[in-house]
PDB file of N, CA and C in Angstrom:
ATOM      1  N   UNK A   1      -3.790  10.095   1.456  1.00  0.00           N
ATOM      2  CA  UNK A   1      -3.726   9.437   2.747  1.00  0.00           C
ATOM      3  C   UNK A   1      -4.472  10.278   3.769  1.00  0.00           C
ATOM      4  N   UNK A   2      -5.069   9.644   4.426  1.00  0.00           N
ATOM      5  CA  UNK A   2      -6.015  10.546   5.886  1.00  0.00           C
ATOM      6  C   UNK A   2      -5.174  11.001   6.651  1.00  0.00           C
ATOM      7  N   UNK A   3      -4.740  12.181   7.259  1.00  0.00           N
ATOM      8  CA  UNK A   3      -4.094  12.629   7.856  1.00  0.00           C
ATOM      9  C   UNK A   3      -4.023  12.607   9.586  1.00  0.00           C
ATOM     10  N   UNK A   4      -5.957  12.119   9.782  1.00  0.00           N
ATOM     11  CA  UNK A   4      -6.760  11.892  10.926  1.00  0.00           C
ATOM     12  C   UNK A   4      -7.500  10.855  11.165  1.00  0.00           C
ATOM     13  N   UNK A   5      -8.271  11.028  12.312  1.00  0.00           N
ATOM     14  CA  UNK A   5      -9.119   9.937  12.406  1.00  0.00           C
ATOM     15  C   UNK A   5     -10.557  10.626  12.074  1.00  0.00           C
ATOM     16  N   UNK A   6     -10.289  11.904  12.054  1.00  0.00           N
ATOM     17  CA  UNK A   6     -11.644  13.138  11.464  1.00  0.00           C
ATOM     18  C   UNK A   6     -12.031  12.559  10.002  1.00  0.00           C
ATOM     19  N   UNK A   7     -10.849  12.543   9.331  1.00  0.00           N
ATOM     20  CA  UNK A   7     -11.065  12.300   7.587  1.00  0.00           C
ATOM     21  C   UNK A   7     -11.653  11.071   7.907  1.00  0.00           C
ATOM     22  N   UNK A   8     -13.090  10.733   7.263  1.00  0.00           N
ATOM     23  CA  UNK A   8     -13.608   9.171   6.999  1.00  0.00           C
ATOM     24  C   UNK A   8     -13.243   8.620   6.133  1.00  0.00           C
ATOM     25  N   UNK A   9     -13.252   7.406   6.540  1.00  0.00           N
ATOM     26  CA  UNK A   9     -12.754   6.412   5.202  1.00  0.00           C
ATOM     27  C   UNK A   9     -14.029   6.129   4.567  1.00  0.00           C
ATOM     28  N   UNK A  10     -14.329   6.011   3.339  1.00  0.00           N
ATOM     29  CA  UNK A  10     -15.403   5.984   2.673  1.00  0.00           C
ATOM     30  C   UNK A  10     -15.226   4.609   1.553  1.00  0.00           C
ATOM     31  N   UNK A  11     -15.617   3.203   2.101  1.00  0.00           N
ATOM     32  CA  UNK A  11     -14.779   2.423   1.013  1.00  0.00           C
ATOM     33  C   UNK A  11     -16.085   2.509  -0.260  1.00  0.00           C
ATOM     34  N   UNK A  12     -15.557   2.104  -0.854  1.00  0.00           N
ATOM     35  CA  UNK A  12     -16.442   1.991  -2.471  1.00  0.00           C
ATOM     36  C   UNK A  12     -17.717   0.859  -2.545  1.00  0.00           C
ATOM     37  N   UNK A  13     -17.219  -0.410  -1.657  1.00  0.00           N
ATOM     38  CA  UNK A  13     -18.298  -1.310  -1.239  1.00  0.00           C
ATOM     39  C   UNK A  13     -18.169  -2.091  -0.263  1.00  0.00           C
ATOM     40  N   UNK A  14     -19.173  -3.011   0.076  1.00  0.00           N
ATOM     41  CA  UNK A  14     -19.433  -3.747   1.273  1.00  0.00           C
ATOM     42  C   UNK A  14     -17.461  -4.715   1.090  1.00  0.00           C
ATOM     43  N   UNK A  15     -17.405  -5.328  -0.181  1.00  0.00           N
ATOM     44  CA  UNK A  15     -16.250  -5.919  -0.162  1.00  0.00           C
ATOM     45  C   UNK A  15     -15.185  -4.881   0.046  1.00  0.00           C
ATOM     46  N   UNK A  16     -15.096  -3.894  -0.059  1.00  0.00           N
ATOM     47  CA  UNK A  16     -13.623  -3.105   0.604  1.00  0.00           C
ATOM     48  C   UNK A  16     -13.804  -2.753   1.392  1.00  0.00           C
ATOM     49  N   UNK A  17     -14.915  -2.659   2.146  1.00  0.00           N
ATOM     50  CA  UNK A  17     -15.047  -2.323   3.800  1.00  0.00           C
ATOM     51  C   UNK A  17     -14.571  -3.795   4.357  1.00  0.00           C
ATOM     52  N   UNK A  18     -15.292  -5.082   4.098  1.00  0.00           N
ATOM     53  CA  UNK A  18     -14.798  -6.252   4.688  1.00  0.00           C
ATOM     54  C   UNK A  18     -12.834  -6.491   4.296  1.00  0.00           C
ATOM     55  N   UNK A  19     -12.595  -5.991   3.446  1.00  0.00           N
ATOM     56  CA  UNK A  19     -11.131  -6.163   3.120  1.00  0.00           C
ATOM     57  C   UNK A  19     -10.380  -5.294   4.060  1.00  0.00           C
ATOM     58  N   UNK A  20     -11.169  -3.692   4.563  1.00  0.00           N
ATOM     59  CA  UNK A  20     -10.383  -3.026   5.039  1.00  0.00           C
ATOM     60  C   UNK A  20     -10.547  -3.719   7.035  1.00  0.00           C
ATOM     61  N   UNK A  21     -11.554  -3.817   7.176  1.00  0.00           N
ATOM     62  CA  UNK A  21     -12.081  -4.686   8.273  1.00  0.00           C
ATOM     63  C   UNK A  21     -10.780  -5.367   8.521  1.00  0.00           C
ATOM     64  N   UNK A  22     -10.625  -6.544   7.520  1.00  0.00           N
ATOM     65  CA  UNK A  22      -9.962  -8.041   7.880  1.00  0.00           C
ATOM     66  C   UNK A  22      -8.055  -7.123   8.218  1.00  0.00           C
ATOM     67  N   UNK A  23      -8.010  -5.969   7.607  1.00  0.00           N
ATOM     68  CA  UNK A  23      -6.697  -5.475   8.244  1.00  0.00           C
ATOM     69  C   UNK A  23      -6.490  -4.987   9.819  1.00  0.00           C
ATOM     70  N   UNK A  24      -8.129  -5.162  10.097  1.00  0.00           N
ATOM     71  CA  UNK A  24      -7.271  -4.422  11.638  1.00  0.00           C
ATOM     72  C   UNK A  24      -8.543  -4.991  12.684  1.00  0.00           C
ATOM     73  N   UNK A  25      -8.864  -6.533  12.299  1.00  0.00           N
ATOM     74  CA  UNK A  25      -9.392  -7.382  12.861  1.00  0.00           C
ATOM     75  C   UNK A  25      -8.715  -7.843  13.964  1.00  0.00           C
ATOM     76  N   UNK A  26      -7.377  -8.447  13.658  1.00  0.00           N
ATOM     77  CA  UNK A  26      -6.908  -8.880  14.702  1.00  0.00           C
ATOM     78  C   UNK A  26      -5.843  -8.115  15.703  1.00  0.00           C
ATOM     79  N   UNK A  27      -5.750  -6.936  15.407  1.00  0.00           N
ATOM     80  CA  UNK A  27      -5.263  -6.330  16.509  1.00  0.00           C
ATOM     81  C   UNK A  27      -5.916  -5.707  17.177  1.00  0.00           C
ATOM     82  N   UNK A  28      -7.656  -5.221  16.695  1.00  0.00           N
ATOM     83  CA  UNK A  28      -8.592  -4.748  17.900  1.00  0.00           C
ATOM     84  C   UNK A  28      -8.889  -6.133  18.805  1.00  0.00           C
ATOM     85  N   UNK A  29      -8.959  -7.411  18.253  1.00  0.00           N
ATOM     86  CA  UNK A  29      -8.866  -8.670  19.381  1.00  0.00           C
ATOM     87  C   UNK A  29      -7.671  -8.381  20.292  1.00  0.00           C
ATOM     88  N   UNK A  30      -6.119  -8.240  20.099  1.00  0.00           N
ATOM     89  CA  UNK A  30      -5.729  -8.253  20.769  1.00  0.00           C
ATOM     90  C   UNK A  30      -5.543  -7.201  21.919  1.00  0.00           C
ATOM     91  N   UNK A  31      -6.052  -6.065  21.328  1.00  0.00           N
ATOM     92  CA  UNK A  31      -6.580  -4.731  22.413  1.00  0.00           C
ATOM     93  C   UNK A  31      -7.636  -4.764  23.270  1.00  0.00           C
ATOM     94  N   UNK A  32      -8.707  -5.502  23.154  1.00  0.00           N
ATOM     95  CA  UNK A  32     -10.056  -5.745  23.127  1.00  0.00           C
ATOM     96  C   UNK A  32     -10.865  -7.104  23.530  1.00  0.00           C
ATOM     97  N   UNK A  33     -10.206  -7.418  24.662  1.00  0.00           N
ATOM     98  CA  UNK A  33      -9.713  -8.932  25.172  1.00  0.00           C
ATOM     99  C   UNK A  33     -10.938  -9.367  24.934  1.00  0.00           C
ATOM    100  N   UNK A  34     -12.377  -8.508  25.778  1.00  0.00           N
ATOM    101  CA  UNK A  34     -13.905  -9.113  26.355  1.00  0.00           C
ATOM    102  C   UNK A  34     -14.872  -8.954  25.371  1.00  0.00           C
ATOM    103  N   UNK A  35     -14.386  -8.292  23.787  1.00  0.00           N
ATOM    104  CA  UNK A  35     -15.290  -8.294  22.997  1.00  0.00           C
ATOM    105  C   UNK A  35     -14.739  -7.973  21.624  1.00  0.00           C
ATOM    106  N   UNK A  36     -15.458  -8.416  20.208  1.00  0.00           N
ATOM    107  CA  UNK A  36     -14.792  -8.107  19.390  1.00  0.00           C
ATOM    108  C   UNK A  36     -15.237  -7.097  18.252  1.00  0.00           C
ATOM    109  N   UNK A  37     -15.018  -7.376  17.341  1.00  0.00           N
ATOM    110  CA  UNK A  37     -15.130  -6.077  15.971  1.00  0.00           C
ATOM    111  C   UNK A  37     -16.364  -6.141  15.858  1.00  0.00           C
ATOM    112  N   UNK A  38     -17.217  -7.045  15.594  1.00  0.00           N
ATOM    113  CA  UNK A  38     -18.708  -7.062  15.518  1.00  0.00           C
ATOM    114  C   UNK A  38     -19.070  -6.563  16.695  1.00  0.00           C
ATOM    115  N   UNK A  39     -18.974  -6.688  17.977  1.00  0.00           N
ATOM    116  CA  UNK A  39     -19.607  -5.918  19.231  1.00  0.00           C
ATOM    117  C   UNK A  39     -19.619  -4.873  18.863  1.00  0.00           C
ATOM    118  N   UNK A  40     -18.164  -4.483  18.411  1.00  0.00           N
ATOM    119  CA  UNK A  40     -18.116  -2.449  18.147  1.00  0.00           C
ATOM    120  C   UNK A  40     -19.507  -2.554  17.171  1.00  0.00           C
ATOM    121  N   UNK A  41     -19.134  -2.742  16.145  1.00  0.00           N
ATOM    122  CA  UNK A  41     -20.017  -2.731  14.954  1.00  0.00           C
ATOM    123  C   UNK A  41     -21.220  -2.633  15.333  1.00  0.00           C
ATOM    124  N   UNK A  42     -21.612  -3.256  16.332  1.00  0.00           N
ATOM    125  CA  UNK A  42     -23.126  -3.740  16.731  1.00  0.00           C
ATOM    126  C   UNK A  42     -23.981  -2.133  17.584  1.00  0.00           C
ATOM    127  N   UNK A  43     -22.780  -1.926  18.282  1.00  0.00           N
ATOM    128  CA  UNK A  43     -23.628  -1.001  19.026  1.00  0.00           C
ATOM    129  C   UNK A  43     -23.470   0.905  18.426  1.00  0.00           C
ATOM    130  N   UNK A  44     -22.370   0.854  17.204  1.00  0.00           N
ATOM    131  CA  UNK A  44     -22.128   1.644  16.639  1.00  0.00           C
ATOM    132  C   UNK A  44     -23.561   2.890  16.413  1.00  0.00           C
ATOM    133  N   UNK A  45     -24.229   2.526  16.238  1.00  0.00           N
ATOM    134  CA  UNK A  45     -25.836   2.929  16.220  1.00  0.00           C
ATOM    135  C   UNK A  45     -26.125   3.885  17.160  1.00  0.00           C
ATOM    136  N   UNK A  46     -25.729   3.294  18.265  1.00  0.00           N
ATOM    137  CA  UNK A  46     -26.315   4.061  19.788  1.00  0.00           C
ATOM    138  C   UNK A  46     -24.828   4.386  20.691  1.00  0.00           C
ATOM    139  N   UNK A  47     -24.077   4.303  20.073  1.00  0.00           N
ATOM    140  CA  UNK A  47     -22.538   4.764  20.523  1.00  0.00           C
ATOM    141  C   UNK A  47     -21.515   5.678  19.980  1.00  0.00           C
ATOM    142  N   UNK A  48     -21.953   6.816  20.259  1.00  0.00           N
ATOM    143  CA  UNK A  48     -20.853   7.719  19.844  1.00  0.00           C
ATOM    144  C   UNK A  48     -19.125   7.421  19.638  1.00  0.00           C
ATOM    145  N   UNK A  49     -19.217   6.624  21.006  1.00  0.00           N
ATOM    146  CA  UNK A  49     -17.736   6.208  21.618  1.00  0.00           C
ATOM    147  C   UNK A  49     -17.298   5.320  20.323  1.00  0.00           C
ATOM    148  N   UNK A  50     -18.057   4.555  20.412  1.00  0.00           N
ATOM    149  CA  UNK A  50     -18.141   3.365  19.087  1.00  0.00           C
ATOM    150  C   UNK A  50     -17.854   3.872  17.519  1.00  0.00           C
ATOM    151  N   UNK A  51     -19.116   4.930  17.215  1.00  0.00           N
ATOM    152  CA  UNK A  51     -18.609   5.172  15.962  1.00  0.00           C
ATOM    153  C   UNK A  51     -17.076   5.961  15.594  1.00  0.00           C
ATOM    154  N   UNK A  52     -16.805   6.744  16.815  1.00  0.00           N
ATOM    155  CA  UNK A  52     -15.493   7.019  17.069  1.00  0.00           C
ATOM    156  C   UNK A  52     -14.464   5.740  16.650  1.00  0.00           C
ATOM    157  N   UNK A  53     -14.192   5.310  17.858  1.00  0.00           N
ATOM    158  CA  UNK A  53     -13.454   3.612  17.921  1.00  0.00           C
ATOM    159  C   UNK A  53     -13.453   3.540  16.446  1.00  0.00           C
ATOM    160  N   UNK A  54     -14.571   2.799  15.672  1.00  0.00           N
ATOM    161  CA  UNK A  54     -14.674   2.137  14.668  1.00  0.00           C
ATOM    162  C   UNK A  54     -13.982   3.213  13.123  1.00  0.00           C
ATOM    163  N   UNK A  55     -14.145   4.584  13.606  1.00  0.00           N
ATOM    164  CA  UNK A  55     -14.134   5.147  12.233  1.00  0.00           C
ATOM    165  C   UNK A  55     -11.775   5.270  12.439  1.00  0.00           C
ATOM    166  N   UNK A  56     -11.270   5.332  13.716  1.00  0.00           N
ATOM    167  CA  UNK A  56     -10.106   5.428  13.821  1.00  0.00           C
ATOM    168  C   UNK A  56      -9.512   3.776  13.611  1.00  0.00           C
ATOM    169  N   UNK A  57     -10.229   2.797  14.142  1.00  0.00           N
ATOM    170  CA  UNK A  57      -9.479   1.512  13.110  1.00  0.00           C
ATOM    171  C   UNK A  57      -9.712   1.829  12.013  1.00  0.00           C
ATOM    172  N   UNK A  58     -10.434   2.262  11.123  1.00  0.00           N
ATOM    173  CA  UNK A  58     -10.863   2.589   9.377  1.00  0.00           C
ATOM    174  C   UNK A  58      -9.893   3.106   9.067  1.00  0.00           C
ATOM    175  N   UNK A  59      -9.182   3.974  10.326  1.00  0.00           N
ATOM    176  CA  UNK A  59      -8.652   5.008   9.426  1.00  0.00           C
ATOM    177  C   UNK A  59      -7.059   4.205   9.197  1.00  0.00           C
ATOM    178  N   UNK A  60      -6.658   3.452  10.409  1.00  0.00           N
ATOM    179  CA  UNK A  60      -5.621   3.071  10.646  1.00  0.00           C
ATOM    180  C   UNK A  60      -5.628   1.454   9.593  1.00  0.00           C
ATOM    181  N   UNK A  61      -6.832   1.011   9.158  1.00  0.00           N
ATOM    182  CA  UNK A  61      -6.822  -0.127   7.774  1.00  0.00           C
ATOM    183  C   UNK A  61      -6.943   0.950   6.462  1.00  0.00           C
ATOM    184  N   UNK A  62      -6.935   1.832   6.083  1.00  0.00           N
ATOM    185  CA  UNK A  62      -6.469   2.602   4.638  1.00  0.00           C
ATOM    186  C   UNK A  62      -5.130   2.744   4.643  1.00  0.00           C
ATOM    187  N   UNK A  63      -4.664   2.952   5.950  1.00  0.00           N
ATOM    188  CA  UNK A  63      -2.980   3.664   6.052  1.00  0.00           C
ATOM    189  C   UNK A  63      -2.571   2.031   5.317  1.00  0.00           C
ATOM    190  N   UNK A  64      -3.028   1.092   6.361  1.00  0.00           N
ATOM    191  CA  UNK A  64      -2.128  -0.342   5.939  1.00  0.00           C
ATOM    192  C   UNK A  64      -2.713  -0.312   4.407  1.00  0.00           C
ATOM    193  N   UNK A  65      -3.743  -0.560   3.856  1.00  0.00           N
ATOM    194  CA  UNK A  65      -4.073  -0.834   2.971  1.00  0.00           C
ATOM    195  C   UNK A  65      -3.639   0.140   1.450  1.00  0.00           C
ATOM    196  N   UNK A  66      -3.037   1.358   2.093  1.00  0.00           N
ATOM    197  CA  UNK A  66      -2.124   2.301   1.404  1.00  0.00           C
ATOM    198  C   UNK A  66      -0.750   2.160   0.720  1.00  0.00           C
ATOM    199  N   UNK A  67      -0.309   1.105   2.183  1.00  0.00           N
ATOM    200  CA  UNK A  67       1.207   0.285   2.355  1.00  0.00           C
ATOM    201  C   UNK A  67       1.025  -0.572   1.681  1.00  0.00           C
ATOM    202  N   UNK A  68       0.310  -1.807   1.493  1.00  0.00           N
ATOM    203  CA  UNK A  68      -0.180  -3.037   1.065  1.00  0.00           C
ATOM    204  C   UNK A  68      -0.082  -2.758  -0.904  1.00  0.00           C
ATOM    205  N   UNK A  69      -0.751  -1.747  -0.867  1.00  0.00           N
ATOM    206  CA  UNK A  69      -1.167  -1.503  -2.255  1.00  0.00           C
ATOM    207  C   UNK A  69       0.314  -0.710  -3.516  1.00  0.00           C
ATOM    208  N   UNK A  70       1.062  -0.075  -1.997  1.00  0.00           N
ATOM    209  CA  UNK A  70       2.064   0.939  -2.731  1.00  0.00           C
ATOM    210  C   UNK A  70       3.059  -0.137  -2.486  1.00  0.00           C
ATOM    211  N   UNK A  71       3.352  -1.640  -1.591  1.00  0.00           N
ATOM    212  CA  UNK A  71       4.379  -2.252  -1.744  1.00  0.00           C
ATOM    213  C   UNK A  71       4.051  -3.483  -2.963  1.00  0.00           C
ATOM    214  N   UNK A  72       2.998  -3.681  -3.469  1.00  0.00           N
ATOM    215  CA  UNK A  72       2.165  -4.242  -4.647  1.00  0.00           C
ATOM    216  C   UNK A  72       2.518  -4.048  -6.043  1.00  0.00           C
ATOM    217  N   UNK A  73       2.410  -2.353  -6.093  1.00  0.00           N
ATOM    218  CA  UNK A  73       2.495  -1.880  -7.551  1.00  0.00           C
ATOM    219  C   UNK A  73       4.361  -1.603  -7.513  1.00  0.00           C
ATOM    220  N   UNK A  74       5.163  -1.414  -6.659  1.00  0.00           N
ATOM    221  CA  UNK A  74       6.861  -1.026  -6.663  1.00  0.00           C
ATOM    222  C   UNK A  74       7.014  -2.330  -7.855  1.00  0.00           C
ATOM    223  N   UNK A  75       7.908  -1.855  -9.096  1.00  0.00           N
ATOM    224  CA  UNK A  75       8.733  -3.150  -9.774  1.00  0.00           C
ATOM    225  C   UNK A  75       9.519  -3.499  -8.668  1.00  0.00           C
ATOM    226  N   UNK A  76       9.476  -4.933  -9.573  1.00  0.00           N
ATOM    227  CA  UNK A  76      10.561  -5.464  -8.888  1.00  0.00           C
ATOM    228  C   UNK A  76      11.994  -5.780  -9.934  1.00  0.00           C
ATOM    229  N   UNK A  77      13.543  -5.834  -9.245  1.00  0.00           N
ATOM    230  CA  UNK A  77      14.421  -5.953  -9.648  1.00  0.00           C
ATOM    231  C   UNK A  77      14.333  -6.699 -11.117  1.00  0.00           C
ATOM    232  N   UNK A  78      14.469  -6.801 -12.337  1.00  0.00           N
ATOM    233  CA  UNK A  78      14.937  -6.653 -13.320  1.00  0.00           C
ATOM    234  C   UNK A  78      15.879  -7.976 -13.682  1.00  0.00           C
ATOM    235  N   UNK A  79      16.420  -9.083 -14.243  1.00  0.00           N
ATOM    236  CA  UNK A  79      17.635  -9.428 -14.290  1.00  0.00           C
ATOM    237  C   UNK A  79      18.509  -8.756 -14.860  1.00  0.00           C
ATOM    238  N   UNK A  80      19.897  -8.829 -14.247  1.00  0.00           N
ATOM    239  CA  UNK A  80      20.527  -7.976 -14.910  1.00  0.00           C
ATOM    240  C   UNK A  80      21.386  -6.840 -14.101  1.00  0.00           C
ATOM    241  N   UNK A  81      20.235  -6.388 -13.518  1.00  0.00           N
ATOM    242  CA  UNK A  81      20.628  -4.865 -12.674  1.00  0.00           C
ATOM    243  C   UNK A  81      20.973  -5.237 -11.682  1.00  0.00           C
ATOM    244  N   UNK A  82      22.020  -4.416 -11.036  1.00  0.00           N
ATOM    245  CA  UNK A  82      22.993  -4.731 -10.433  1.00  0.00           C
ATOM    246  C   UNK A  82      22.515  -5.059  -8.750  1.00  0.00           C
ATOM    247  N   UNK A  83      23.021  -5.940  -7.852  1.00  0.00           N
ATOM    248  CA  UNK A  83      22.480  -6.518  -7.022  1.00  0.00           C
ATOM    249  C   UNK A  83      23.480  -6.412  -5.720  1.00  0.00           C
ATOM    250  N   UNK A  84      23.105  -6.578  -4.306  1.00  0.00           N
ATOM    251  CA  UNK A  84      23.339  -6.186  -3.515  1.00  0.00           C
ATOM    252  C   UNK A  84      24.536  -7.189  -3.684  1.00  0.00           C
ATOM    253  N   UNK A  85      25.688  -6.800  -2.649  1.00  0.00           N
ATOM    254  CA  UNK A  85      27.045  -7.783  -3.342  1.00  0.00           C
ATOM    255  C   UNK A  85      26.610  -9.178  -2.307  1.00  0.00           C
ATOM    256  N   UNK A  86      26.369  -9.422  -1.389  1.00  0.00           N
ATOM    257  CA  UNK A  86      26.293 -10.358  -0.866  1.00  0.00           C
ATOM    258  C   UNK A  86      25.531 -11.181  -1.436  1.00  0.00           C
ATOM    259  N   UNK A  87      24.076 -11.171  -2.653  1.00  0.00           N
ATOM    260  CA  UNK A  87      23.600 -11.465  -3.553  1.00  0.00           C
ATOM    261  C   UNK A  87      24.248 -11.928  -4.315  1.00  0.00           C
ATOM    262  N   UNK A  88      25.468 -11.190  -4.867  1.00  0.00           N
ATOM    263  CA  UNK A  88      25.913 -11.637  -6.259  1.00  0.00           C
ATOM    264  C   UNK A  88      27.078 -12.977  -5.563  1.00  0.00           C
ATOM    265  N   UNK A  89      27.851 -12.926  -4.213  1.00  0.00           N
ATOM    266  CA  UNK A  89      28.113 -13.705  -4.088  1.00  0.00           C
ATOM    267  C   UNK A  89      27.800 -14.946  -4.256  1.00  0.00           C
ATOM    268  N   UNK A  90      26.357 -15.124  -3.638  1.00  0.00           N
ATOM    269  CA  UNK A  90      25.683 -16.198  -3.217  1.00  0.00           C
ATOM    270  C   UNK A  90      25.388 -16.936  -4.971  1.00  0.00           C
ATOM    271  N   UNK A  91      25.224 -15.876  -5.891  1.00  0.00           N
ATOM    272  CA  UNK A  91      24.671 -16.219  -6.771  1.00  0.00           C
ATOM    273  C   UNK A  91      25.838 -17.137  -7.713  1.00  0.00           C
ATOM    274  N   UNK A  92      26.894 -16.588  -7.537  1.00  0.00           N
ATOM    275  CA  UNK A  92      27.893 -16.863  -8.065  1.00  0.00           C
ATOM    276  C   UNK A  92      28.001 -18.092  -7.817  1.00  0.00           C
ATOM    277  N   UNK A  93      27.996 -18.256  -6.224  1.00  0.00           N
ATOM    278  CA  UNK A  93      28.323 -19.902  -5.636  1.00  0.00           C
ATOM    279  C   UNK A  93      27.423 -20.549  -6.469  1.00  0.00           C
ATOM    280  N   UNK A  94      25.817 -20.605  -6.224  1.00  0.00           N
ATOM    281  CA  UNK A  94      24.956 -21.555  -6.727  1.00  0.00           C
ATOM    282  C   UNK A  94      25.402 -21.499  -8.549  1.00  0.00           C
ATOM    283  N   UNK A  95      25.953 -20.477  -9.314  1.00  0.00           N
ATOM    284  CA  UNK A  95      26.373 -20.961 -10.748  1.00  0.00           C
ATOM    285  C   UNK A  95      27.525 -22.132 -10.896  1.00  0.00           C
ATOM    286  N   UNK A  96      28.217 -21.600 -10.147  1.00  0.00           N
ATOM    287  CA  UNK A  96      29.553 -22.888  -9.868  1.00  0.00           C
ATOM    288  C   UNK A  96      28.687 -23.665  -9.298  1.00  0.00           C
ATOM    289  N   UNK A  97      28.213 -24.502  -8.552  1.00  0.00           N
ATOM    290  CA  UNK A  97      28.003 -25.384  -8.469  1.00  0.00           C
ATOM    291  C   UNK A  97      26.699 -26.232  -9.390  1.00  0.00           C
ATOM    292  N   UNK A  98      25.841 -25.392 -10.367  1.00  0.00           N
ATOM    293  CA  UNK A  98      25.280 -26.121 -11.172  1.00  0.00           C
ATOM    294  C   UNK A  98      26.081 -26.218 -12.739  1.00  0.00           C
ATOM    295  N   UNK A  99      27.318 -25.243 -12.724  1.00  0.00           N
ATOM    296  CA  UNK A  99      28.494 -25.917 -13.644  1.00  0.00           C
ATOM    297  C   UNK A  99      29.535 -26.737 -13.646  1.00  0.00           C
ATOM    298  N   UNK A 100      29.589 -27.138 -12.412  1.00  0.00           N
ATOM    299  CA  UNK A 100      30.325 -27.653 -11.849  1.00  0.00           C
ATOM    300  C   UNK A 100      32.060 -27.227 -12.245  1.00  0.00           C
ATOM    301  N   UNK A 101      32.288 -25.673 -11.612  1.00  0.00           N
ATOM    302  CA  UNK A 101      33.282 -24.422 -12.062  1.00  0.00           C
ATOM    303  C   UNK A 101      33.840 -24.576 -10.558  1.00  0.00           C
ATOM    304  N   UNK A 102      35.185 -25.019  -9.967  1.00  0.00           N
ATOM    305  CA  UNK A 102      36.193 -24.986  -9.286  1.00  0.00           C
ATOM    306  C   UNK A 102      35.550 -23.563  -8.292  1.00  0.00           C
ATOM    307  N   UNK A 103      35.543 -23.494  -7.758  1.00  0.00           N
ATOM    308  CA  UNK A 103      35.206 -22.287  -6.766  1.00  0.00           C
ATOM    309  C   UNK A 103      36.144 -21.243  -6.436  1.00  0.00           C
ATOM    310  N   UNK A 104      37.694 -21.981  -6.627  1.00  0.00           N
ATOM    311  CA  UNK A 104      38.677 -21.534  -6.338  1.00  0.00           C
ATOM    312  C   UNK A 104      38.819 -20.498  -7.794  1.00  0.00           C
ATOM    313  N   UNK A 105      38.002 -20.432  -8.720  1.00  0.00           N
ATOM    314  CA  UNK A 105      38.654 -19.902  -9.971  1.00  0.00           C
ATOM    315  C   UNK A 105      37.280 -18.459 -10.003  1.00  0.00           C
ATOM    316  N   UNK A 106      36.749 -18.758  -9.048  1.00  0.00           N
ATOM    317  CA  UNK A 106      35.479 -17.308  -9.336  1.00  0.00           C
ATOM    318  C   UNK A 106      36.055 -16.186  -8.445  1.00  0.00           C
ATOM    319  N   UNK A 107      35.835 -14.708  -8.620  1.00  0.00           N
ATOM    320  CA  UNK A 107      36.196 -13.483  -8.510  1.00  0.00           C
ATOM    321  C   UNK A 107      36.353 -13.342  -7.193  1.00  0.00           C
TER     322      UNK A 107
END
């Protein structure tokens, strides 16, 4: 993970730069009322300020795209393994009612 906005993000290609882009597209619009990601982009060339700007959204679409990727690969729950109780309630109800099992007779 980049620790800064110093560390560059270096994506692998034009498509993971546009992927990392589309993560922090719309909150430089909403920072950035009179112009948008392509303006930065545009003048990046002849703008220090800019390549700045542009390389700290980069840095702040790897962090998401860090999150994105590490909430992706987590398993997920298992059947079986044991489940939050308000879960097992609920679950219980919907079995009684596709057995049609008295409600009054579950745990």
């Amino acid at each position: 993970m980049l620790t800064n906005s110093h560390d560059f993000v270096r994506p692998s290609g034009d498509e993971e730069r546009a992927w990392l882009e589309s993560l922090v597209r719309e909150d430089f619009a909403r920072h950035q009322v009179d112009e948008t990601f392509d303006d930065m982009k545009r003048r990046m060339p002849f703008s220090r300020e800019d390549q700045g700007l542009y390389r700290e959204w980069m840095a702040l679409a790897a962090v998401r795209a860090e999150a994105l990727t590490a909430t992706a690969s987590r398993p997920h729950a298992l059947p079986g393994q044991e489940k939050h109780r308000l879960g097992q309630e609920h679950d219980q109800h919907d079995m009684a009612e596709d057995a049609d099992v008295d409600e009054s007779d579950l745990p």
